[in-house]
Protein backbone atom coordinates (compact mmCIF):
# COMPACT_ATOMS: atom_id res chain seq x y z
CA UNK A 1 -31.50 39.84 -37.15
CA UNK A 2 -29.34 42.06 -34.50
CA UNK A 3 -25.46 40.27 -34.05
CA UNK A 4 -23.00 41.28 -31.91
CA UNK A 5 -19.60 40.93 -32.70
CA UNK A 6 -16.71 40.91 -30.17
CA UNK A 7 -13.05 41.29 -30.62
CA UNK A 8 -11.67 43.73 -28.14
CA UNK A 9 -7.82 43.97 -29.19
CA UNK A 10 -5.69 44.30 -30.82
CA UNK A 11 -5.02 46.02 -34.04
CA UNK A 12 -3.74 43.09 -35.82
CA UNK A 13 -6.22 40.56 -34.37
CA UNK A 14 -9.04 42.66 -35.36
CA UNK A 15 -7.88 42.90 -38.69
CA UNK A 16 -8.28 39.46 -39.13
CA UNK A 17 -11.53 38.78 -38.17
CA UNK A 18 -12.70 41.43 -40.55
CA UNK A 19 -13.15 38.65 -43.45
CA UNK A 20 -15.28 36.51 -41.62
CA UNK A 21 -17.47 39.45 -40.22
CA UNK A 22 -17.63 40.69 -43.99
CA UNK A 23 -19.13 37.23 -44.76
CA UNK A 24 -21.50 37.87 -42.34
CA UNK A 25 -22.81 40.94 -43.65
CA UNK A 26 -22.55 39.35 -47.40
CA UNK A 27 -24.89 36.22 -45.93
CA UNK A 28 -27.31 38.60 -43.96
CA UNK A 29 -27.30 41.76 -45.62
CA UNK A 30 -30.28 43.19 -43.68
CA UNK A 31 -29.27 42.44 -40.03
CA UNK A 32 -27.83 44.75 -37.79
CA UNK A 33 -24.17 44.33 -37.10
CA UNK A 34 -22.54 45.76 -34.08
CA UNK A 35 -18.99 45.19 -33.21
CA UNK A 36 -17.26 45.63 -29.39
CA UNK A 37 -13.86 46.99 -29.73
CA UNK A 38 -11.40 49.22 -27.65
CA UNK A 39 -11.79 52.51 -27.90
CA UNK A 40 -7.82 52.29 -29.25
CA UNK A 41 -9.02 50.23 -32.34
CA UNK A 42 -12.72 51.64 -32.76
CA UNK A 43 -10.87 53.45 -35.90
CA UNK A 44 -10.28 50.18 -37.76
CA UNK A 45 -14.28 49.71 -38.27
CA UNK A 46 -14.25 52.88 -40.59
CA UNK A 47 -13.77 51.45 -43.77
CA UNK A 48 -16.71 49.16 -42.98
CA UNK A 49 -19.73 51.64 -42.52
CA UNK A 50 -22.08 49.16 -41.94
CA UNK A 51 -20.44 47.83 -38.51
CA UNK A 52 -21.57 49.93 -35.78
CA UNK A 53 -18.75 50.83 -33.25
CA UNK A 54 -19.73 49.63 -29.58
CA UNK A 55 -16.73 51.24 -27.49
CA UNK A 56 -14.99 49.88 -24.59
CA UNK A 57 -12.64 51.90 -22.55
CA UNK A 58 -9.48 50.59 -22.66
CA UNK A 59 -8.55 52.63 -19.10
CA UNK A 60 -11.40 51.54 -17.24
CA UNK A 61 -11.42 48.00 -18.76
CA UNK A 62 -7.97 48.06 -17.18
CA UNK A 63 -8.52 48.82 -13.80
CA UNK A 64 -10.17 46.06 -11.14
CA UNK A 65 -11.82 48.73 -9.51
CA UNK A 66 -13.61 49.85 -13.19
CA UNK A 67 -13.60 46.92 -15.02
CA UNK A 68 -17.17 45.10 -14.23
CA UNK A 69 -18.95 48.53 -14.01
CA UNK A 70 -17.17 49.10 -17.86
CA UNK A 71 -18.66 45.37 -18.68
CA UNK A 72 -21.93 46.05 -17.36
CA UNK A 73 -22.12 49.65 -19.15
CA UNK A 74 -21.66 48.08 -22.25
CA UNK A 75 -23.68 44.52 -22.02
CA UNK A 76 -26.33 47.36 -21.89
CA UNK A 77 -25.82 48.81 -25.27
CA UNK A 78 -26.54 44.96 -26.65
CA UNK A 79 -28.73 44.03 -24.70
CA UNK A 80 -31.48 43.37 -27.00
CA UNK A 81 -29.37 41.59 -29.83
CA UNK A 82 -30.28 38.23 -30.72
CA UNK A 83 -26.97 36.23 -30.64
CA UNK A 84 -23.07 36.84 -29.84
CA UNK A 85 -20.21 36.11 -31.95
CA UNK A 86 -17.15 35.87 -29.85
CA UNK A 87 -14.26 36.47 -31.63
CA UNK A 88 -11.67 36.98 -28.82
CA UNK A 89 -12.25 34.20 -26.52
CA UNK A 90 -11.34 36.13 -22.78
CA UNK A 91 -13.35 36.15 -19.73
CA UNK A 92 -13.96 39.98 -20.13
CA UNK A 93 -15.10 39.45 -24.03
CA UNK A 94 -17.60 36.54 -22.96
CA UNK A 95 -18.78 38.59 -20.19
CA UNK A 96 -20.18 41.23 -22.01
CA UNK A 97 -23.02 39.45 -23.59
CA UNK A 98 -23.44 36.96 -20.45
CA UNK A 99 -24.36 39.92 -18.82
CA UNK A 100 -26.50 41.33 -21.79
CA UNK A 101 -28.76 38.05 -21.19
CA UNK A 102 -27.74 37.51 -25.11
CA UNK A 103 -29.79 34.05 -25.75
CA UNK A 104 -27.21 32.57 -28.29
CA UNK A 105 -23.95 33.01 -26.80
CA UNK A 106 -21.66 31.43 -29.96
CA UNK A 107 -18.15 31.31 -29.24
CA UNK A 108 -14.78 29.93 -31.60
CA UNK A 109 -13.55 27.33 -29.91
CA UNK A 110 -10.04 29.38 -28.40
CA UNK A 111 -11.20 30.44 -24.82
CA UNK A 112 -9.31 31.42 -21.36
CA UNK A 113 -10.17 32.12 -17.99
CA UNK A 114 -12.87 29.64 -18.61
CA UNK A 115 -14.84 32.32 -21.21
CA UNK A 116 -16.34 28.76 -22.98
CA UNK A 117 -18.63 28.54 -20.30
CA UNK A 118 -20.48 31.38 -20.74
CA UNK A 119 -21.43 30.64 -24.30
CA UNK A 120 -24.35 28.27 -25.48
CA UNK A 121 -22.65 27.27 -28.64
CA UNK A 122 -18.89 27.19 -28.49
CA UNK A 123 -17.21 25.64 -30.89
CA UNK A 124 -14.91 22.60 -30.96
CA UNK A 125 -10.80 23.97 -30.42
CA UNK A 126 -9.08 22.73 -33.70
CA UNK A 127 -5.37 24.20 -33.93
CA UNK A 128 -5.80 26.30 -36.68
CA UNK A 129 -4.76 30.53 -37.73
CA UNK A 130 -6.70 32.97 -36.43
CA UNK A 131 -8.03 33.76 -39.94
CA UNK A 132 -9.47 30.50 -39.96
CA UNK A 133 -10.39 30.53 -36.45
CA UNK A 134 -12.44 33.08 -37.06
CA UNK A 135 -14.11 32.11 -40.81
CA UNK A 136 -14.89 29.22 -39.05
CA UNK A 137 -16.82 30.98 -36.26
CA UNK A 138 -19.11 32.66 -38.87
CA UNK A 139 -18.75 29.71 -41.04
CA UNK A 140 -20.70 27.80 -38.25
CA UNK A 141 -23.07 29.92 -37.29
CA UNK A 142 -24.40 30.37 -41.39
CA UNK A 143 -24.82 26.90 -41.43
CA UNK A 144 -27.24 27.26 -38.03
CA UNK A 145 -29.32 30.26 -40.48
CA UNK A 146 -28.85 27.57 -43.74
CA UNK A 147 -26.38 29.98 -45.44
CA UNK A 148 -22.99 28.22 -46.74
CA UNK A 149 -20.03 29.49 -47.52
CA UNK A 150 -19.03 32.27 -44.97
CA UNK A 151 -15.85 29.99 -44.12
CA UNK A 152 -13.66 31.26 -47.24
CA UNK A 153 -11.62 34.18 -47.02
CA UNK A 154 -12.00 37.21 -48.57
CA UNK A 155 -9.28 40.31 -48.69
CA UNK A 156 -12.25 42.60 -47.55
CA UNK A 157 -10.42 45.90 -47.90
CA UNK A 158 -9.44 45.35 -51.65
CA UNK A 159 -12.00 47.85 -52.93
CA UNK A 160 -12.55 49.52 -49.62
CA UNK A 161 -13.01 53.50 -50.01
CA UNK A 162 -9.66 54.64 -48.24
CA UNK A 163 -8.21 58.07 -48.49
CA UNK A 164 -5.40 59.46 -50.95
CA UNK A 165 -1.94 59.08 -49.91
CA UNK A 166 -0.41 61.36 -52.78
CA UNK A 167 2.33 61.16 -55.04
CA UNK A 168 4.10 57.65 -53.63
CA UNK A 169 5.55 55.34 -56.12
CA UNK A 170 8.36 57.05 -58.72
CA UNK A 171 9.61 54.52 -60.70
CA UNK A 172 7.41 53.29 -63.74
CA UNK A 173 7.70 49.35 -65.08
CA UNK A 174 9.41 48.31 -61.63
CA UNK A 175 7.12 45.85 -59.43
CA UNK A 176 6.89 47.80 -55.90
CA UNK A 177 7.36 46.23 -52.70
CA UNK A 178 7.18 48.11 -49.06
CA UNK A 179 9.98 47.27 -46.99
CA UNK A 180 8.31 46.97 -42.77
CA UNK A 181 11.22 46.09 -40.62
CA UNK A 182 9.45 47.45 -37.74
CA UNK A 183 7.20 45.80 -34.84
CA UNK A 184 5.75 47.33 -31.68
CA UNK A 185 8.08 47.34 -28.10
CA UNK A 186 5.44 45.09 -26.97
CA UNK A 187 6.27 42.76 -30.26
CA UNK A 188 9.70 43.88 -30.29
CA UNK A 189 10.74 40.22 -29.97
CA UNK A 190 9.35 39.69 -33.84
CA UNK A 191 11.70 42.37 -35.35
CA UNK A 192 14.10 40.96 -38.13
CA UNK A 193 17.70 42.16 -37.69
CA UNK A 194 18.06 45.70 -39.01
CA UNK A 195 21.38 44.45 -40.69
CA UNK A 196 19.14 42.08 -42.58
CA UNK A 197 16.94 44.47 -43.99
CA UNK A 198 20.01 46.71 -45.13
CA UNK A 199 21.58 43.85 -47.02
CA UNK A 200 17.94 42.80 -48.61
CA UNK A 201 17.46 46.66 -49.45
CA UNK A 202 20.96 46.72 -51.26
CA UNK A 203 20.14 43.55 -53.49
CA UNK A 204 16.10 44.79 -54.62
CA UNK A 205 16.80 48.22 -55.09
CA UNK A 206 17.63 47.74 -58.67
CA UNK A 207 14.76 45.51 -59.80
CA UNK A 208 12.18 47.15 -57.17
CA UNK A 209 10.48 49.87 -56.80
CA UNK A 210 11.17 49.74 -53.11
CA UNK A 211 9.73 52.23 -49.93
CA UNK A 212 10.63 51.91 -46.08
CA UNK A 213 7.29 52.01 -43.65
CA UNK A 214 8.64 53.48 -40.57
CA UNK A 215 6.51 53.69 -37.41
CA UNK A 216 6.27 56.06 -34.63
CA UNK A 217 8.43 53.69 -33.11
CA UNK A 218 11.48 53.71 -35.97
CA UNK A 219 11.21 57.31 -36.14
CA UNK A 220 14.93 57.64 -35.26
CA UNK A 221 15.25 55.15 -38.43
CA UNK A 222 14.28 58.27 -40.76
CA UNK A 223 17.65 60.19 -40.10
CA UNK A 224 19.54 57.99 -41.44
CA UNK A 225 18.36 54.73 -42.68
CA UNK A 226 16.83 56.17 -46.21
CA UNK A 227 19.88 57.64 -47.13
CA UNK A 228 22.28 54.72 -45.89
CA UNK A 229 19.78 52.18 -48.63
CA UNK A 230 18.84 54.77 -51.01
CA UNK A 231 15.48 53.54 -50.73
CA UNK A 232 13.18 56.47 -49.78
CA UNK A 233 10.53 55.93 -46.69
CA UNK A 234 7.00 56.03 -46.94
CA UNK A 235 5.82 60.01 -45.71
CA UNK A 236 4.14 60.29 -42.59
CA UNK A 237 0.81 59.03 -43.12
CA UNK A 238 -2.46 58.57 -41.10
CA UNK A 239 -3.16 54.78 -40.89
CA UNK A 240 -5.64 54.26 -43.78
CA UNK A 241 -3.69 56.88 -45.97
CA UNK A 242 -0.95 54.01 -45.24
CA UNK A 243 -3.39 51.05 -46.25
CA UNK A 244 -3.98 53.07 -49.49
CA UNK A 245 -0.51 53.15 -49.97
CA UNK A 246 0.17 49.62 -49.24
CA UNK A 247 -2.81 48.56 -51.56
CA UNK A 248 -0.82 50.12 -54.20
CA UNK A 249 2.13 47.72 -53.75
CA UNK A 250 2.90 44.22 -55.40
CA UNK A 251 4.25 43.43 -52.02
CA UNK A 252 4.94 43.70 -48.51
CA UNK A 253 7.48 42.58 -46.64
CA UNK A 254 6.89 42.45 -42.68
CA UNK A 255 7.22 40.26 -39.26
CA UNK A 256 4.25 39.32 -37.82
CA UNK A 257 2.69 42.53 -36.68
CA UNK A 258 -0.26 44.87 -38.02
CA UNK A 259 0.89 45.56 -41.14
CA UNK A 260 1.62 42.38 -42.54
CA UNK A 261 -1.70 41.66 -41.77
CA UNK A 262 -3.43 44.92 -42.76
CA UNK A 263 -1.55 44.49 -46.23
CA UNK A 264 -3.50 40.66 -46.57
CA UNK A 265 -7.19 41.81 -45.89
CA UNK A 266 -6.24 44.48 -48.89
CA UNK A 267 -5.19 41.86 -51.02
CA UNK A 268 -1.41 42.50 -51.57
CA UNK A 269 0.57 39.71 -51.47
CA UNK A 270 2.49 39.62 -48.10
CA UNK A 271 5.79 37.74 -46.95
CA UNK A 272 5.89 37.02 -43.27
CA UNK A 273 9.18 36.85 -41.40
CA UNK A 274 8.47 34.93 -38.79
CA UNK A 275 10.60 34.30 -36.03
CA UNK A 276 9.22 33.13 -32.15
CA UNK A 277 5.67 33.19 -33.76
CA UNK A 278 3.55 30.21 -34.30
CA UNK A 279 3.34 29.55 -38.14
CA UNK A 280 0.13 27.72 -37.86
CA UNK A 281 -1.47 30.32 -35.31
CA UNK A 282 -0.57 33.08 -37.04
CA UNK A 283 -0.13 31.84 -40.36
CA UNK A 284 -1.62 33.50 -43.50
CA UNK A 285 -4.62 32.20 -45.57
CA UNK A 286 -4.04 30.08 -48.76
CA UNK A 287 -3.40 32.43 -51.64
CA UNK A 288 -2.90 35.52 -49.66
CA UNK A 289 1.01 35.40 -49.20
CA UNK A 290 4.20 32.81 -48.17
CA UNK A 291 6.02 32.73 -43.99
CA UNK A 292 9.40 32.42 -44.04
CA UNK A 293 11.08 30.97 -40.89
CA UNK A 294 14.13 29.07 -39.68
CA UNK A 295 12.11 26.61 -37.83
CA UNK A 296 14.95 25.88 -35.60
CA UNK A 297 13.85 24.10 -32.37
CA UNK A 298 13.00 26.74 -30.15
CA UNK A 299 10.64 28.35 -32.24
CA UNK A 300 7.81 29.11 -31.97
CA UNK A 301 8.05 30.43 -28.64
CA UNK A 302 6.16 33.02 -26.51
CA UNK A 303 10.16 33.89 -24.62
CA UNK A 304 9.58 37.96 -25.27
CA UNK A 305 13.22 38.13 -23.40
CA UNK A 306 15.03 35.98 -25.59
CA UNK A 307 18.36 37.48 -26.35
CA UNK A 308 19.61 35.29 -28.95
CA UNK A 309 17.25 35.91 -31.72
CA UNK A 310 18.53 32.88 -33.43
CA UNK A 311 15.15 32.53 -35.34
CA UNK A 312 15.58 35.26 -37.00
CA UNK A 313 19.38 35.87 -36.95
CA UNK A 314 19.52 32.60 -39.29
CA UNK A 315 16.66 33.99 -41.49
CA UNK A 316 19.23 34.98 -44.25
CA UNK A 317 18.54 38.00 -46.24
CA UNK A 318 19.48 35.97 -49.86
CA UNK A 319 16.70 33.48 -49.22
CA UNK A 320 13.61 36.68 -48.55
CA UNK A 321 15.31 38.60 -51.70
CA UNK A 322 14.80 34.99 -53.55
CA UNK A 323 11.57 34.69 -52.34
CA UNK A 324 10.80 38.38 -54.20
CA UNK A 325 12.32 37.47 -57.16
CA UNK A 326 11.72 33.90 -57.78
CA UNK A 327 8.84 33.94 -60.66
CA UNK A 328 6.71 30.68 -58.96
CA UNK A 329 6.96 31.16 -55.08
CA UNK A 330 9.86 30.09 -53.05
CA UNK A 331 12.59 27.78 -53.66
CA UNK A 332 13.42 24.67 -50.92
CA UNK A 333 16.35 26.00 -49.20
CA UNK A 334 17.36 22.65 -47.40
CA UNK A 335 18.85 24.30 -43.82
CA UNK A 336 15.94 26.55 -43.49
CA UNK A 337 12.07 25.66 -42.70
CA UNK A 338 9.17 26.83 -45.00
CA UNK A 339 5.48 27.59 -43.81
């Protein structure tokens, strides 16, 4: 058997369709898996040798005057596969193995720009995560082969090979949690007060084993931000050297961005703070970690130029550091919503 699976962008997206292409492989170990993906992201297949990278150029997918010669280049490379699993659900995704002549064309049931009608076998939309979304994708098309159960999730990079980060973690018989209060500028919008994270640092930091992740983008955050907490930050570290650190947590705390979700496919238990984004679309699977949110009446939202921030403003830091330190998940906190 020869699949091909799609999911152009992004980082975190792609990280969550890793379970269900895992299943796959588990359900057909001896077909041949190739996976489309930005040339951006092509570095997230690594830990999963048996996914061959098929690379699309971000630049020329990007330009009108590049973009169908970039499709057509790479409907080539698959052009002999027997069926399509599209895991993205965009015009330019489905067009790749439209124009591949791909005879099974299977698609999850979240489309735009009309992509559902170049697939043979899309599936039914049900309002569900994108984990879910996509277990249910390769859920599906087992059940076409007569294999079951490739709709559970998996954390796929728990044992994953992943490189040494060094000497991290200092403090012996203290549970260890990374501290993420970044997000990208394009996510910016997601970002949980900075005061917040301050205050939560100050009431951990004597119970935790506690370490900052700071991003290219909170670089100016290292200066000063370690010392103000006295909670050291993470070193800079390539990305899986950082997966390999956060694998080596009890917890991570994050808003919804790559590294909340890179810390659930390696099994550490995560807690979202969620703000403008959509607690059923990008919740977390069962077992895998709790969202905390006001759930105020604006939210969710997709406003990226909201200047109130209420969502998160109102997100008190007492009710995350509970959260951490409550011995049976969290506790109803009657002004506040719970996902």
């Amino acid at each position: 058997m020869d699949l091909v699976l799609l999911r152009l962008s992004a980082l975190g997206d792609i990280l969550r369709v890793l379970p269900a292409w895992a299943n796959l492989r588990e359900a057909f170990p001896e077909a041949r898996f190739r996976a489309v993906v930005e040339d951006r992201h092509a570095f997230l297949l690594e830990p999963l040798p048996w996914l061959e990278p098929v690379i699309v150029r971000r630049g020329r997918l990007s330009n009108p005057l590049t973009a169908l010669p970039e499709l057509r280049r790479v409907a080539g490379l698959v052009r002999d596969a027997e069926a399509s699993l599209d895991f993205h659900g965009i015009l330019k995704a489905a067009l790749i193995p439209r124009l591949a002549a791909i005879p099974e064309r299977w698609g999850d049931g979240v489309t735009k720009e009309f992509a559902g009608s170049l697939q043979t076998h899309p599936l039914p939309f049900r309002p569900q995560t994108r984990y879910d979304q996509a277990l249910g994708l390769s859920g599906a098309f087992g059940l076409s082969r007569g294999r079951e159960g490739l709709g559970r999730f998996k954390p796929v990079l728990q044992a994953a090979e992943l490189p040494d980060p060094g000497a991290i973690w200092g403090q012996a018989g203290k549970p260890r949690a990374v501290l993420v209060p970044g997000a990208s500028r394009r996510g910016a919008i997601k970002r949980w007060p900075l005061r917040h994270w301050i205050t939560l640092a100050r009431m951990l930091k004597d119970r935790w084993d506690l370490r900052w992740s700071l991003g290219p983008e909170e670089e100016d955050l290292r200066a000063w931000l370690p010392e103000t907490t006295g909670v050291p930050a993470l070193p800079r570290l390539g990305f899986w050297q950082l997966a390999s650190a956060l694998r080596q947590a009890d917890q991570v705390v994050a808003p919804d961005t790559g590294l909340l979700h890179l810390a659930v496919v390696l099994g550490v238990p995560a807690l979202g703070l969620y703000g403008s984004s959509d607690p059923v679309v990008a919740g977390l699977p069962p077992g895998a970690g709790t969202v905390l949110r006001t759930g105020i009446s604006c939210s969710p939202c997709r406003e990226r130029a909201c200047q109130r921030r209420q969502c998160l403003e109102e997100l008190p830091p007492e009710w995350v550091a509970g959260a951490l330190l409550a011995p049976t998940g969290v506790r109803p906190v009657p002004s506040l919503g719970q996902s």
